[in-house]
N, C-alpha and C. Protein backbone atom coordinates (compact mmCIF):
# COMPACT_ATOMS: atom_id res chain seq x y z
N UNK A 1 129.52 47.90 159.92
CA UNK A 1 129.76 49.02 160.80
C UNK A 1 130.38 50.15 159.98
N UNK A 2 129.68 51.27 160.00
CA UNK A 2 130.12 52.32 159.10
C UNK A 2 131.46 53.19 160.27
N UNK A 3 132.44 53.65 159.36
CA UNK A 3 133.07 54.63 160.34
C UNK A 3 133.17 55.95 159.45
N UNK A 4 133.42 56.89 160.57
CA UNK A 4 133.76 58.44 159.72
C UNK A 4 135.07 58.78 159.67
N UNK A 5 135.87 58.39 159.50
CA UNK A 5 137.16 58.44 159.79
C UNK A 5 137.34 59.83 158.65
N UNK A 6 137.19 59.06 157.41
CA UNK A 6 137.53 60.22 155.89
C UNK A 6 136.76 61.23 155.70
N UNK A 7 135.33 61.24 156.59
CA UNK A 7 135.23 62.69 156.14
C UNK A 7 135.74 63.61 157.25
N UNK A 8 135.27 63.14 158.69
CA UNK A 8 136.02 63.76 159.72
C UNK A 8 137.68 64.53 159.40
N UNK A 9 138.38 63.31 158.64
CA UNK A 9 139.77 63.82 158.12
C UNK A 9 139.95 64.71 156.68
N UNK A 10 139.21 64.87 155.89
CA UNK A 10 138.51 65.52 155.29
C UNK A 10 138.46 67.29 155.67
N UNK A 11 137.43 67.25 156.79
CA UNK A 11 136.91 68.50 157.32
C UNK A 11 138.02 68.90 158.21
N UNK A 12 138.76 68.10 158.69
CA UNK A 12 139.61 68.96 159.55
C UNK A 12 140.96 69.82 158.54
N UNK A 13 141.34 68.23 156.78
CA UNK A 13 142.43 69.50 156.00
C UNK A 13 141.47 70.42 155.76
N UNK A 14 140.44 70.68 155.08
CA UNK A 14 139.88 71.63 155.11
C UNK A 14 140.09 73.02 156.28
N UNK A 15 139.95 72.42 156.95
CA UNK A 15 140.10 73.69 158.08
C UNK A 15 141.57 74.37 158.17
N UNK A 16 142.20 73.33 158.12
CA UNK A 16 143.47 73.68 158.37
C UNK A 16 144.39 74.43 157.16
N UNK A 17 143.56 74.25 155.81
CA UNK A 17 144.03 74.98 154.59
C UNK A 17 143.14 76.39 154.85
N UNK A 18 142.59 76.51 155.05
CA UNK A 18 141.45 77.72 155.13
C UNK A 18 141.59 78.39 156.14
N UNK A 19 142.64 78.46 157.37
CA UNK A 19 143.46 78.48 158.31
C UNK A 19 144.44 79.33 157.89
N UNK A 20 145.76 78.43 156.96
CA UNK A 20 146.22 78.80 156.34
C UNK A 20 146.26 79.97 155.41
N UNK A 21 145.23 79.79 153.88
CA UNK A 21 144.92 80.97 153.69
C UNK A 21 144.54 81.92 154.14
N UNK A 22 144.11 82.15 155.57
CA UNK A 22 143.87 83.21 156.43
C UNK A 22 144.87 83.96 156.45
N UNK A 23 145.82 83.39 157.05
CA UNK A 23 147.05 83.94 157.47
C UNK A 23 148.15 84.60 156.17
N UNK A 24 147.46 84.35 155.24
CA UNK A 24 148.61 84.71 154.10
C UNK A 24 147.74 86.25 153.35
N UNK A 25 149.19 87.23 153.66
CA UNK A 25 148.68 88.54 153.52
C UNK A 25 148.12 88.98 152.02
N UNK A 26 147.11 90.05 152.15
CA UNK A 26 146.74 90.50 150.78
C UNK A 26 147.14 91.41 150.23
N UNK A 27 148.14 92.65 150.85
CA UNK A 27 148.16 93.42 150.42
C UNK A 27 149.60 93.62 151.52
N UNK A 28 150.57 94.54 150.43
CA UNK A 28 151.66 95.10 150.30
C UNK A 28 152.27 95.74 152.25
N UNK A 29 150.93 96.36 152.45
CA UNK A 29 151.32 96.50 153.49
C UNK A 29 151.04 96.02 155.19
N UNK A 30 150.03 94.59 154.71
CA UNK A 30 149.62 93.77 155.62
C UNK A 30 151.10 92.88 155.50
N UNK A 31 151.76 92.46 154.66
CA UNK A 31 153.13 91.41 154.30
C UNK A 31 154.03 92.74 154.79
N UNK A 32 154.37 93.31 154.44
CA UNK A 32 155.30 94.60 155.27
C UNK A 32 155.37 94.75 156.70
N UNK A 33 153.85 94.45 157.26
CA UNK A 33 153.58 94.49 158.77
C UNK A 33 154.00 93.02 159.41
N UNK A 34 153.55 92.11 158.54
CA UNK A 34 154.57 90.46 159.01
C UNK A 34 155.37 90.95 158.95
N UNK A 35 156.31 90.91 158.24
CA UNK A 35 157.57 90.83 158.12
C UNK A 35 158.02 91.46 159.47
N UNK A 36 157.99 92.81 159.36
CA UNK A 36 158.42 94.07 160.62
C UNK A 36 158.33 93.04 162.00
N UNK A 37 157.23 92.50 162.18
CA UNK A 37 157.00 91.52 163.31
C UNK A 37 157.12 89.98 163.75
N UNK A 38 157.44 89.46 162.15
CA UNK A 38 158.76 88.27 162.59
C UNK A 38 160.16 88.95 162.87
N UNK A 39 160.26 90.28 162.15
CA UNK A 39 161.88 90.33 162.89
C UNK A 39 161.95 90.78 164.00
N UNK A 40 160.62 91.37 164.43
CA UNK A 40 161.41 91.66 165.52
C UNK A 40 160.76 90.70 167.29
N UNK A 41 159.81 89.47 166.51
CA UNK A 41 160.19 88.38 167.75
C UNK A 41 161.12 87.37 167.35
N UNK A 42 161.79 87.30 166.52
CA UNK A 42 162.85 85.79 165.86
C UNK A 42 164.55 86.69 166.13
N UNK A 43 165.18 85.98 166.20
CA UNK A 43 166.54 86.69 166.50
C UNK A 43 167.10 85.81 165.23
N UNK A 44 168.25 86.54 164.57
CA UNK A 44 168.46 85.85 163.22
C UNK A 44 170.02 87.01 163.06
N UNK A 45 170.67 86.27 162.31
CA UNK A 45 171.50 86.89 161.85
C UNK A 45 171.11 88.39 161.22
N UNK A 46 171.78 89.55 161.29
CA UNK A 46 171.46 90.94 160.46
C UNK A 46 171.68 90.13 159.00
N UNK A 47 169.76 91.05 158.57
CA UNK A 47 170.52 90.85 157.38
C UNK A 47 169.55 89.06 156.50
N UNK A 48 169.38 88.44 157.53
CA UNK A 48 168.51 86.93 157.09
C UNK A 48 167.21 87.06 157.34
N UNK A 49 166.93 87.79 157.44
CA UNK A 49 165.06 87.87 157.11
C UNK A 49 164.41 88.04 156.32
N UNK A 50 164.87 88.86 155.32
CA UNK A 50 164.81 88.64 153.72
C UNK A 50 164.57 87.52 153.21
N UNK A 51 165.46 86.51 153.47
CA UNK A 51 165.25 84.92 153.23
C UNK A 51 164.65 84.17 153.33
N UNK A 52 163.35 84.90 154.39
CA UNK A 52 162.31 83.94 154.77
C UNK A 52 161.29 83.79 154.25
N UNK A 53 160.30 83.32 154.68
CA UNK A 53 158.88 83.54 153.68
C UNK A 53 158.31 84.84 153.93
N UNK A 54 158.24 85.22 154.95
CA UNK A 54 158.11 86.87 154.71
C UNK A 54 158.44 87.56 154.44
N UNK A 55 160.04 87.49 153.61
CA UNK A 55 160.56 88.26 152.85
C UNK A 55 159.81 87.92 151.86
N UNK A 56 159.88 87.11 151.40
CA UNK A 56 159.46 86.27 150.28
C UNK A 56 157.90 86.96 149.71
N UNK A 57 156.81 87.35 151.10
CA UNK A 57 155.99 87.21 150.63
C UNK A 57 156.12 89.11 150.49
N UNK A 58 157.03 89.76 150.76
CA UNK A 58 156.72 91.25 150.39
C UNK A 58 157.12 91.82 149.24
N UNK A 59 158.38 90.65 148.75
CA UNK A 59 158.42 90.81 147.29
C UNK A 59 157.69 90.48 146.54
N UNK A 60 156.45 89.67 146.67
CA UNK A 60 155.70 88.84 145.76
C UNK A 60 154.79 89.78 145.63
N UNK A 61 154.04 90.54 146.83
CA UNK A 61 152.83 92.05 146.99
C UNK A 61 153.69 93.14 146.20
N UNK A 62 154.81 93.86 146.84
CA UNK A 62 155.48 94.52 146.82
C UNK A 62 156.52 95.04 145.31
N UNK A 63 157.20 93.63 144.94
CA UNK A 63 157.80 94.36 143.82
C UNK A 63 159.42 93.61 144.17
N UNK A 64 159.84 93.37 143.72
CA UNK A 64 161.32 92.79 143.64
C UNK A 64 162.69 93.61 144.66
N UNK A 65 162.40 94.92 144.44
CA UNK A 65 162.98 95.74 144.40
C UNK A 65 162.82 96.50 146.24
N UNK A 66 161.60 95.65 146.66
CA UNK A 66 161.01 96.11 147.96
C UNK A 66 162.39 95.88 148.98
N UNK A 67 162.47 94.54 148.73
CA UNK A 67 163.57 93.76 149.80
C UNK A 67 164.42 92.77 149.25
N UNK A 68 165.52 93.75 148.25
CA UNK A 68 166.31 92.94 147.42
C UNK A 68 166.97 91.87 148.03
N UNK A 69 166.99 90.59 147.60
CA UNK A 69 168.00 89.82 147.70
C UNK A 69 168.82 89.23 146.40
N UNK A 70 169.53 88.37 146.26
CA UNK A 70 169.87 87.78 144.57
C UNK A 70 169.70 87.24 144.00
N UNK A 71 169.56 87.22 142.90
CA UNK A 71 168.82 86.42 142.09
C UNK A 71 168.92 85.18 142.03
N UNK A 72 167.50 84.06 142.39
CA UNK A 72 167.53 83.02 142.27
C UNK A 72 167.00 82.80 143.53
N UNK A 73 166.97 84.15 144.73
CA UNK A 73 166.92 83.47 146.31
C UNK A 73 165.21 82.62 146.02
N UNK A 74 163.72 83.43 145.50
CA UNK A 74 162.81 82.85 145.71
C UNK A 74 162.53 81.74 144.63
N UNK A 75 163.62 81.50 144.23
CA UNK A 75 163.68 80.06 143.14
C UNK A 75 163.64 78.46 143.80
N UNK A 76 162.92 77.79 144.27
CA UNK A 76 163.39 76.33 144.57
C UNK A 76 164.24 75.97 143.95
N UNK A 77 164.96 75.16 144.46
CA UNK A 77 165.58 74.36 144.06
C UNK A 77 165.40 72.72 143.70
N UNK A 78 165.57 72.16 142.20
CA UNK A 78 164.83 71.32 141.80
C UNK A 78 165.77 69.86 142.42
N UNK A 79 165.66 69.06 142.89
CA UNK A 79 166.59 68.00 143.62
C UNK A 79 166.05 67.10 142.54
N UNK A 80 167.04 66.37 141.90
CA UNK A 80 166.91 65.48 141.12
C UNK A 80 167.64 64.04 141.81
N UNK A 81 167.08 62.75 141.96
CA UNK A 81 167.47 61.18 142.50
C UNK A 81 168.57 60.85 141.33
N UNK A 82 169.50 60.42 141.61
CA UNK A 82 170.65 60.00 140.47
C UNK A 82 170.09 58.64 139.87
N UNK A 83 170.55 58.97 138.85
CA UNK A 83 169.83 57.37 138.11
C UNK A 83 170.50 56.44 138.33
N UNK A 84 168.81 55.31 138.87
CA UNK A 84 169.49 54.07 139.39
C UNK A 84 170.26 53.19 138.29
N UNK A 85 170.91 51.74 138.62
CA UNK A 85 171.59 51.01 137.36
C UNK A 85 170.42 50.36 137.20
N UNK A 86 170.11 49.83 136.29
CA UNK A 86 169.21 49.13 135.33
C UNK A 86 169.57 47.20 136.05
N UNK A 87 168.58 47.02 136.58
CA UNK A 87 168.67 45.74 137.20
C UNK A 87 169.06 44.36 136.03
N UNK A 88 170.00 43.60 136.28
CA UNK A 88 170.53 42.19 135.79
C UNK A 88 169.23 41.70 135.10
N UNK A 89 169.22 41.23 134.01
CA UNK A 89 168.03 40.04 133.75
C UNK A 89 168.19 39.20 134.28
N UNK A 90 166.29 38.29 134.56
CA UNK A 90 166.77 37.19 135.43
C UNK A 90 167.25 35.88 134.21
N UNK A 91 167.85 34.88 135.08
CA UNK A 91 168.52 34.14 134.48
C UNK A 91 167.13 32.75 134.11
N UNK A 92 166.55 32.66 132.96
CA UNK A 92 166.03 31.70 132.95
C UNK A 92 166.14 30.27 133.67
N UNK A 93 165.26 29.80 134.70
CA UNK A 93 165.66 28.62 135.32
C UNK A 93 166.10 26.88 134.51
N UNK A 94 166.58 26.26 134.99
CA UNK A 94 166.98 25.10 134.31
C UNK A 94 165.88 24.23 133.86
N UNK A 95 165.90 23.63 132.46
CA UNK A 95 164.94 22.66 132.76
C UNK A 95 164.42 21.99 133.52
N UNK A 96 162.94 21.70 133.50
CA UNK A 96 162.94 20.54 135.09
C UNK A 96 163.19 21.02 136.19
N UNK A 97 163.86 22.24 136.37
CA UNK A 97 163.80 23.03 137.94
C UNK A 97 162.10 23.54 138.21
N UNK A 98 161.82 23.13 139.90
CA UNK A 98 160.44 23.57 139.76
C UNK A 98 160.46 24.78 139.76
N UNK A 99 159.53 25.21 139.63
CA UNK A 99 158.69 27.28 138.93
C UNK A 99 158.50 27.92 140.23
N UNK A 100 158.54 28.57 140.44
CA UNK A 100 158.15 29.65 141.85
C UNK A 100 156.82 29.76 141.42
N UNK A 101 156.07 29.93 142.69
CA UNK A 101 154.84 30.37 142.21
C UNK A 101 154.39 31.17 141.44
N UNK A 102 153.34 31.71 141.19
CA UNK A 102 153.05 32.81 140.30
C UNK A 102 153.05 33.09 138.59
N UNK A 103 153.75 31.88 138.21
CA UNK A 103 154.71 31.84 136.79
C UNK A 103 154.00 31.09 136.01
């Protein structure tokens, strides 16, 4: 029995990236016109809209200088996992003890 599961799921990221890139502006003053119109349906602190991705994306068209914030704001931040401890060796079993499987 054949199923379509993967391409069906397939065609729909497809859509949904191509969706996406729709929505992401080309020019300086299409990202100027977001912006103007997330702030003014989102209520936000004066002053935090800059911070967002539509700030984000009018400095990226625009120029640094469009909608200053400080340096480092469109930087990720890299999260590094602390290093784990280095696990015990195992203890060789006793003579004559039986073997776990696998061994």
């Amino acid at each position: 029995m054949t199923t379509y599961r993967t391409p069906l799921l397939i065609l729909l990221c497809a859509a949904a990236c191509g969706a996406a890139s729709a929505q992401a502006p080309q020019s300086c003053e299409e990202a100027w016109a977001q912006y103007n119109e997330f702030k003014d349906r989102n209520e936000m602190e004066p002053g935090r809209h800059a911070y967002t991705v539509y700030g984000a994306n009018v400095r990226a068209l625009c120029g640094a200088q469009a909608l200053p914030v400080p340096p480092g704001t469109d930087t990720p931040r890299i999260i590094r996992r602390p290093p784990q401890a280095p696990r015990p060796p195992e203890k060789p079993a006793a003579p004559g003890a039986p073997q776990p499987p696998g061994r």
